[in-house]
C-alpha atoms as a PDB file:
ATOM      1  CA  UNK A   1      72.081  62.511 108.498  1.00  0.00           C
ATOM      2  CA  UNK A   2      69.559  59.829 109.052  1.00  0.00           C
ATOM      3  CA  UNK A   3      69.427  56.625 111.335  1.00  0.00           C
ATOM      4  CA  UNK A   4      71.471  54.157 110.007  1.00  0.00           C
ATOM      5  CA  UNK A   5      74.269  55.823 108.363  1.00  0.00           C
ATOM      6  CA  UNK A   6      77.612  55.231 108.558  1.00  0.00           C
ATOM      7  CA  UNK A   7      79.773  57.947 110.434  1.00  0.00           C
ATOM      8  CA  UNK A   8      83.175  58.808 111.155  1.00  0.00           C
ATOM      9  CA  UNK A   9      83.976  60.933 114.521  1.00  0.00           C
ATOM     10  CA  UNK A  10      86.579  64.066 112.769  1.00  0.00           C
ATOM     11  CA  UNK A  11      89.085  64.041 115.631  1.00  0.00           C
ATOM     12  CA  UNK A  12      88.898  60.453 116.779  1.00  0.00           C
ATOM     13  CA  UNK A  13      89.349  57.160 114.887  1.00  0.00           C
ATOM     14  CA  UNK A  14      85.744  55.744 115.692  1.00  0.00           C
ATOM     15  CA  UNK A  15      83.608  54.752 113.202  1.00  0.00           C
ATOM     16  CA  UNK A  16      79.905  53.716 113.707  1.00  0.00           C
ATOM     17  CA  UNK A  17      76.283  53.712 113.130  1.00  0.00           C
ATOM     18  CA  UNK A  18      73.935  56.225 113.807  1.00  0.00           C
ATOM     19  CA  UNK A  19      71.298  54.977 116.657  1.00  0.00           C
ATOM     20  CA  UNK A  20      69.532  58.033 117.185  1.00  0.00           C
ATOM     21  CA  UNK A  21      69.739  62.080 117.268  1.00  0.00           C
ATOM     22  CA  UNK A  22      68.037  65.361 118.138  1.00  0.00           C
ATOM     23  CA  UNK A  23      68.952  69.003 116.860  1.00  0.00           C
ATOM     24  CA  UNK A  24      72.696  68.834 117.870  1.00  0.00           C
ATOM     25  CA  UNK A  25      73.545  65.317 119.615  1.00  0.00           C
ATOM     26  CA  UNK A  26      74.054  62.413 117.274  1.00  0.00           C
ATOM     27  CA  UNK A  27      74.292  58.865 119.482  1.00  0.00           C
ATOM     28  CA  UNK A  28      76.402  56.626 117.562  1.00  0.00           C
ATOM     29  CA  UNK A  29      76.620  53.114 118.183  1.00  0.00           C
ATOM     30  CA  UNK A  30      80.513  52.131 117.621  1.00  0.00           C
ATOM     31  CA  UNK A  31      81.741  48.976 115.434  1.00  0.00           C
ATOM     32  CA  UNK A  32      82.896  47.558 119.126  1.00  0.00           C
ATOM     33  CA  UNK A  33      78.810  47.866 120.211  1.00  0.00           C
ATOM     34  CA  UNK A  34      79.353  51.143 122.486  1.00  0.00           C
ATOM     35  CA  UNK A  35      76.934  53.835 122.328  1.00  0.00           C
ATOM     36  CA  UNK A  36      78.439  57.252 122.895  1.00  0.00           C
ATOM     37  CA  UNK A  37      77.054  60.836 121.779  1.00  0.00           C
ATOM     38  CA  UNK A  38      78.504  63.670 119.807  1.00  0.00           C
ATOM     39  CA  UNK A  39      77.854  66.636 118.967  1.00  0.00           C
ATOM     40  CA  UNK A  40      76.659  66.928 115.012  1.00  0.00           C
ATOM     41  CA  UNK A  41      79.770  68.788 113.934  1.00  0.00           C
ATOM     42  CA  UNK A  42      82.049  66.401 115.258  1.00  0.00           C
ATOM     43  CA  UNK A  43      80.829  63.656 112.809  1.00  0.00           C
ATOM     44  CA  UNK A  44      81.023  62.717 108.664  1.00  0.00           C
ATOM     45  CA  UNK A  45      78.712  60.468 107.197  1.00  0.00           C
ATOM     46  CA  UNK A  46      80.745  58.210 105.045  1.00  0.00           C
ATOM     47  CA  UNK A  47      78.838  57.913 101.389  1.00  0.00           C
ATOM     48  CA  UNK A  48      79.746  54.475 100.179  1.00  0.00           C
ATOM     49  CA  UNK A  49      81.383  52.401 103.505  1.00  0.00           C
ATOM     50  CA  UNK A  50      83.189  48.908 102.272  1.00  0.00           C
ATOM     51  CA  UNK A  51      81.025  46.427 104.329  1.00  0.00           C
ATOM     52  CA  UNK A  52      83.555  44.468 106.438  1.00  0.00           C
ATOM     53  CA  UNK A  53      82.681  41.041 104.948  1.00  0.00           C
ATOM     54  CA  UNK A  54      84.406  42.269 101.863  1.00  0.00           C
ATOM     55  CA  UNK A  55      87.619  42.167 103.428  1.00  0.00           C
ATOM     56  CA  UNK A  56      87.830  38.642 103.517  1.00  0.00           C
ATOM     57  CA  UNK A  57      90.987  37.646 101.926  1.00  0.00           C
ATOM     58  CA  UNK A  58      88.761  35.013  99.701  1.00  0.00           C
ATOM     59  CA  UNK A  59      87.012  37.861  98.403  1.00  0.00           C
ATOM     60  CA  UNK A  60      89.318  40.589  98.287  1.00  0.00           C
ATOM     61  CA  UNK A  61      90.229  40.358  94.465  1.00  0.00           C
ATOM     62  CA  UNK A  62      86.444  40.794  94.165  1.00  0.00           C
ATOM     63  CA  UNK A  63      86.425  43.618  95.996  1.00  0.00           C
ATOM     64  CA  UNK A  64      89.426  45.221  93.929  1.00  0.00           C
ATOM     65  CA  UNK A  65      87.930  44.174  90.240  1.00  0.00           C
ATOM     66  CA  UNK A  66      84.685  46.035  91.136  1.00  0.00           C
ATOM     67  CA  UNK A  67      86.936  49.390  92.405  1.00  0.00           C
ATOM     68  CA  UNK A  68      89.101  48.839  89.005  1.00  0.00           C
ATOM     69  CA  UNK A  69      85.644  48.515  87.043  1.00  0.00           C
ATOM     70  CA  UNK A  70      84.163  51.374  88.322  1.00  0.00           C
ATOM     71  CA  UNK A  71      87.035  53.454  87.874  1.00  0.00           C
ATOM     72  CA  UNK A  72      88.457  52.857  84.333  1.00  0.00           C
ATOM     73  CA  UNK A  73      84.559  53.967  83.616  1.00  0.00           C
ATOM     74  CA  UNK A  74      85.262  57.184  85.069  1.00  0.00           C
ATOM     75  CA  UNK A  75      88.158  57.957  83.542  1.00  0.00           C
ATOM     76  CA  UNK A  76      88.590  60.076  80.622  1.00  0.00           C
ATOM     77  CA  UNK A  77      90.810  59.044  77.585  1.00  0.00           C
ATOM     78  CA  UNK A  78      93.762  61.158  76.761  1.00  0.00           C
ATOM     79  CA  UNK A  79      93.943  62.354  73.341  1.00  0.00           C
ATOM     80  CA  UNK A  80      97.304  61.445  71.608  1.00  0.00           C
ATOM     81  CA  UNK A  81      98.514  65.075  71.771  1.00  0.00           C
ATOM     82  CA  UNK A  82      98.017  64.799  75.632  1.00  0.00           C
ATOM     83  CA  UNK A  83     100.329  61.731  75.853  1.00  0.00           C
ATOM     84  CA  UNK A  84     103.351  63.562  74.491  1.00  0.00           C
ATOM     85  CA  UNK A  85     105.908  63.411  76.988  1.00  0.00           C
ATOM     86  CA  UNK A  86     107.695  67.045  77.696  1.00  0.00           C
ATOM     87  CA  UNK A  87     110.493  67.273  75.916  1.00  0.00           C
ATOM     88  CA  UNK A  88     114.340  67.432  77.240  1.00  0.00           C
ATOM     89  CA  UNK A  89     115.815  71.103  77.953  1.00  0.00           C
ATOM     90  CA  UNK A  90     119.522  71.404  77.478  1.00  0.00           C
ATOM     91  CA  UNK A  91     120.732  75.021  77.840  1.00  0.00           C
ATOM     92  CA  UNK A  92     123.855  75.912  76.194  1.00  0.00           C
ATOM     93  CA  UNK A  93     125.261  78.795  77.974  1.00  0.00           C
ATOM     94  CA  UNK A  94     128.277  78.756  78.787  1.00  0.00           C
ATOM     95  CA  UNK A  95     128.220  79.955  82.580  1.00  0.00           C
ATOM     96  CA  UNK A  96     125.914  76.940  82.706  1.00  0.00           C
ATOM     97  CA  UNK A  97     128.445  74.380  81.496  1.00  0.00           C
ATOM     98  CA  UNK A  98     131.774  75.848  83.117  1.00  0.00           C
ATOM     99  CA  UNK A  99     131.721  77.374  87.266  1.00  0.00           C
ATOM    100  CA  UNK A 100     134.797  79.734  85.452  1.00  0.00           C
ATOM    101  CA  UNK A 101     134.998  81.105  81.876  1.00  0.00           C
ATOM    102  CA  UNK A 102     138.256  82.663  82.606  1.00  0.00           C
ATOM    103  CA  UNK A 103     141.060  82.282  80.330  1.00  0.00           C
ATOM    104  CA  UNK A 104     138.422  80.353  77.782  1.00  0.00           C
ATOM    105  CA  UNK A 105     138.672  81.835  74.257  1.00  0.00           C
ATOM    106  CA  UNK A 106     135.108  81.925  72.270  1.00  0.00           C
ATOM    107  CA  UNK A 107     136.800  78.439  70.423  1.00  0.00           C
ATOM    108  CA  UNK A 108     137.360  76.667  73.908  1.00  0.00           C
ATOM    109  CA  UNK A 109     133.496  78.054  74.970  1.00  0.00           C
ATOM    110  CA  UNK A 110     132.151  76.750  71.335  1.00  0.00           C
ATOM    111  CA  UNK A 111     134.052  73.574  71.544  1.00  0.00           C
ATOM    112  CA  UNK A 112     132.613  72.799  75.573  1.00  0.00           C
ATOM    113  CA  UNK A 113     128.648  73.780  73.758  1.00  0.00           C
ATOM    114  CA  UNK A 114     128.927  71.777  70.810  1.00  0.00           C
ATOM    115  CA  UNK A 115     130.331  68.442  73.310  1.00  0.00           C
ATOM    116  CA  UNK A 116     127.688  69.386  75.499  1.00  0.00           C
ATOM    117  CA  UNK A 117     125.222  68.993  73.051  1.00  0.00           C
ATOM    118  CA  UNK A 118     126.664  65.960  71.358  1.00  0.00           C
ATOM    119  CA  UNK A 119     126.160  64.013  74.682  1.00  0.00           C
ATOM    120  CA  UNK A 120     123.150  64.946  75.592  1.00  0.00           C
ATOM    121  CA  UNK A 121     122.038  64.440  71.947  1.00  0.00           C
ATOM    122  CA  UNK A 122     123.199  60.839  72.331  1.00  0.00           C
ATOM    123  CA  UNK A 123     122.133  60.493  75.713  1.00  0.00           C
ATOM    124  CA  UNK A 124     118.181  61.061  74.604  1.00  0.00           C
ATOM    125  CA  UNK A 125     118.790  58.574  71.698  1.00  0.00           C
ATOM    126  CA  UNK A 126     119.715  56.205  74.258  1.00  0.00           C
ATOM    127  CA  UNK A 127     117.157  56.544  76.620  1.00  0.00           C
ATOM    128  CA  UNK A 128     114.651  57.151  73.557  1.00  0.00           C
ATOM    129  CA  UNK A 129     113.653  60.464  74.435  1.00  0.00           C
ATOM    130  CA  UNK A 130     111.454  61.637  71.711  1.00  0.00           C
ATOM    131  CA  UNK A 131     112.287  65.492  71.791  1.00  0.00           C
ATOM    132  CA  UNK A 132     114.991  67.338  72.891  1.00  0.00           C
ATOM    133  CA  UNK A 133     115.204  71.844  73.212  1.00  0.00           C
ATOM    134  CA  UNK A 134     118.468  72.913  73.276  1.00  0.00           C
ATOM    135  CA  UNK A 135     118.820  76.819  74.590  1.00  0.00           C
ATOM    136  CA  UNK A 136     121.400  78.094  72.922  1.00  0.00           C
ATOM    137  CA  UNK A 137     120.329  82.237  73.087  1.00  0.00           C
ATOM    138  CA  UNK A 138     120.442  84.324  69.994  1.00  0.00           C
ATOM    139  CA  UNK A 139     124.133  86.354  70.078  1.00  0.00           C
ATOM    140  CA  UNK A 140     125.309  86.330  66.396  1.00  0.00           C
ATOM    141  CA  UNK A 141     124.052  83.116  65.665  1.00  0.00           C
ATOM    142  CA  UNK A 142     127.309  80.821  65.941  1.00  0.00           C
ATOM    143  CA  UNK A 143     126.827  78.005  68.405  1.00  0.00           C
ATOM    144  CA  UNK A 144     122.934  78.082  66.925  1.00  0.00           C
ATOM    145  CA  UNK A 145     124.565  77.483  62.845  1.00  0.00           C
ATOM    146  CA  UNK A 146     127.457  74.501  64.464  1.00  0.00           C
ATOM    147  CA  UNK A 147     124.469  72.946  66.843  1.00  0.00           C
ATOM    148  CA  UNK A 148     122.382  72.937  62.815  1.00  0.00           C
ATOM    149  CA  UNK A 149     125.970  71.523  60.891  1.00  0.00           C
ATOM    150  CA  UNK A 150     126.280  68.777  64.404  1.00  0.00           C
ATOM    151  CA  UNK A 151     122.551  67.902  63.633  1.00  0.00           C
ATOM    152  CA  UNK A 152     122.468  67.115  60.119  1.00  0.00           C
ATOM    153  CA  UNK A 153     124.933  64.779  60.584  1.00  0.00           C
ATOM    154  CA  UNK A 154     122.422  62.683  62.582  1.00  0.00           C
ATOM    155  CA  UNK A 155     120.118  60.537  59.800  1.00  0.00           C
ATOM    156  CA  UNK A 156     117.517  59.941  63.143  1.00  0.00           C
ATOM    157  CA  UNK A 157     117.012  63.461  63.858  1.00  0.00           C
ATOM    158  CA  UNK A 158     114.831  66.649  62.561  1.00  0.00           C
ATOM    159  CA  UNK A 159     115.013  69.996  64.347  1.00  0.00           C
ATOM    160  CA  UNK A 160     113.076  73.598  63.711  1.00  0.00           C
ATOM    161  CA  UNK A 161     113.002  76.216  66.075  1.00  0.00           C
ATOM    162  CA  UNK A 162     111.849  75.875  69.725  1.00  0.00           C
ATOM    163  CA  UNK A 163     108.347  77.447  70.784  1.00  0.00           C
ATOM    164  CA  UNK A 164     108.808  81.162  70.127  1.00  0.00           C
ATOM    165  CA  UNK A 165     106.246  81.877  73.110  1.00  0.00           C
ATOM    166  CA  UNK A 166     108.110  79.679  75.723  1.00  0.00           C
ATOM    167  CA  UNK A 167     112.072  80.107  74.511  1.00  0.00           C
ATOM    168  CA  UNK A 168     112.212  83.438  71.884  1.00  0.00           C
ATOM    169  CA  UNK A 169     114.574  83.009  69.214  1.00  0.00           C
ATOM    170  CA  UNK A 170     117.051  81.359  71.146  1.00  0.00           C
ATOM    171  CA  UNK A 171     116.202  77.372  71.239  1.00  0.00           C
ATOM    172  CA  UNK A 172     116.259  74.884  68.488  1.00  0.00           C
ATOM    173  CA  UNK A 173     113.654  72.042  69.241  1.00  0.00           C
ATOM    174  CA  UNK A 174     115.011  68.555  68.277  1.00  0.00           C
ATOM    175  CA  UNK A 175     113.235  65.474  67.085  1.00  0.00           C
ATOM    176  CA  UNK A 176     114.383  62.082  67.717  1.00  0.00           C
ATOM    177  CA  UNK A 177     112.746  59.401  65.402  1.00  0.00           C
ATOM    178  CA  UNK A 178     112.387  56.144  67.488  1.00  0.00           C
ATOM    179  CA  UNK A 179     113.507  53.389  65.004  1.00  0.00           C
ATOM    180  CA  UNK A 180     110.848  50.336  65.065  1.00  0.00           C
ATOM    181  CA  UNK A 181     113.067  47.119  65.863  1.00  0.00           C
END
């Protein structure tokens, strides 16, 4: 803290300038031209203060270009990999799809899986969502070798398996490719 600096009082709204101080009273002269004294911990000394003439609506867009200059410098460029938006989760189990599986034979269960994916397979095409995982569990492999036969029919799409780390063995990870109009 030296004379001159702008401070802010931590528990009030009262900001000022400092006049003068000794080892634990700071006397601050307010922006209203009232001198009052704290105590050093009761103050922050505000690094770069926005002098008040720059809020002058004729020079307000000034103002704002400089902040926007100053911070696109700062910022750091995401790589391409970085920009790739998380992709989609749809799990397939059935007690997520249905609040009852009772009286549901494994062809009802299938049938409500393989609509639920067809949906939200369309649903991503339409709101161009580039990836989609659906979670369809391991089992014996059914619903994961109708969800393959249901995807091949789309020209658009590519699948492989999900992230092995994140999902196991039970996701397929689809690929929507955005068609350039």
């Amino acid at each position: 803290m030296k004379i001159g600096d702008t401070v802010m009082i931590i528990d009030d709204n009262v900001e000022g300038h400092i006049v003068s101080f000794d080892s634990n009273t700071v006397l601050v002269e307010t922006l209203e031209g009232f001198q009052i004294p704290f105590q050093k911990h009761e103050l922050v000394v505000l690094e770069n203060p926005i002098p008040d003439q720059e809020f002058f609506t004729d020079n307000i867009s000034e103002v704002l270009k400089k902040k926007a200059i100053t911070k696109n410098k700062n910022s750091q460029r995401q790589k391409p990999k970085q920009r790739v938006k998380p992709a989609m989760e749809v799990d397939l189990h059935i007690h997520q799809l249905v609040s009852s599986q009772k009286g549901l034979s494994n062809y009802d269960m299938l049938e409500i899986q393989l609509a639920t994916a067809k949906r939200q397979l369309e649903f991503a095409m339409k709101k161009q969502i580039q990836r989609v995982v659906f979670i369809h569990g391991v089992g014996a492999g059914v619903l994961r070798r109708e969800l393959e036969y249901l995807l091949k029919r789309y020209d658009a799409v590519s699948f492989e398996d999900a992230n092995f780390q994140k999902y196991g063995r039970g996701a397929t990870e689809i690929y929507i490719h955005q068609s350039k109009l």
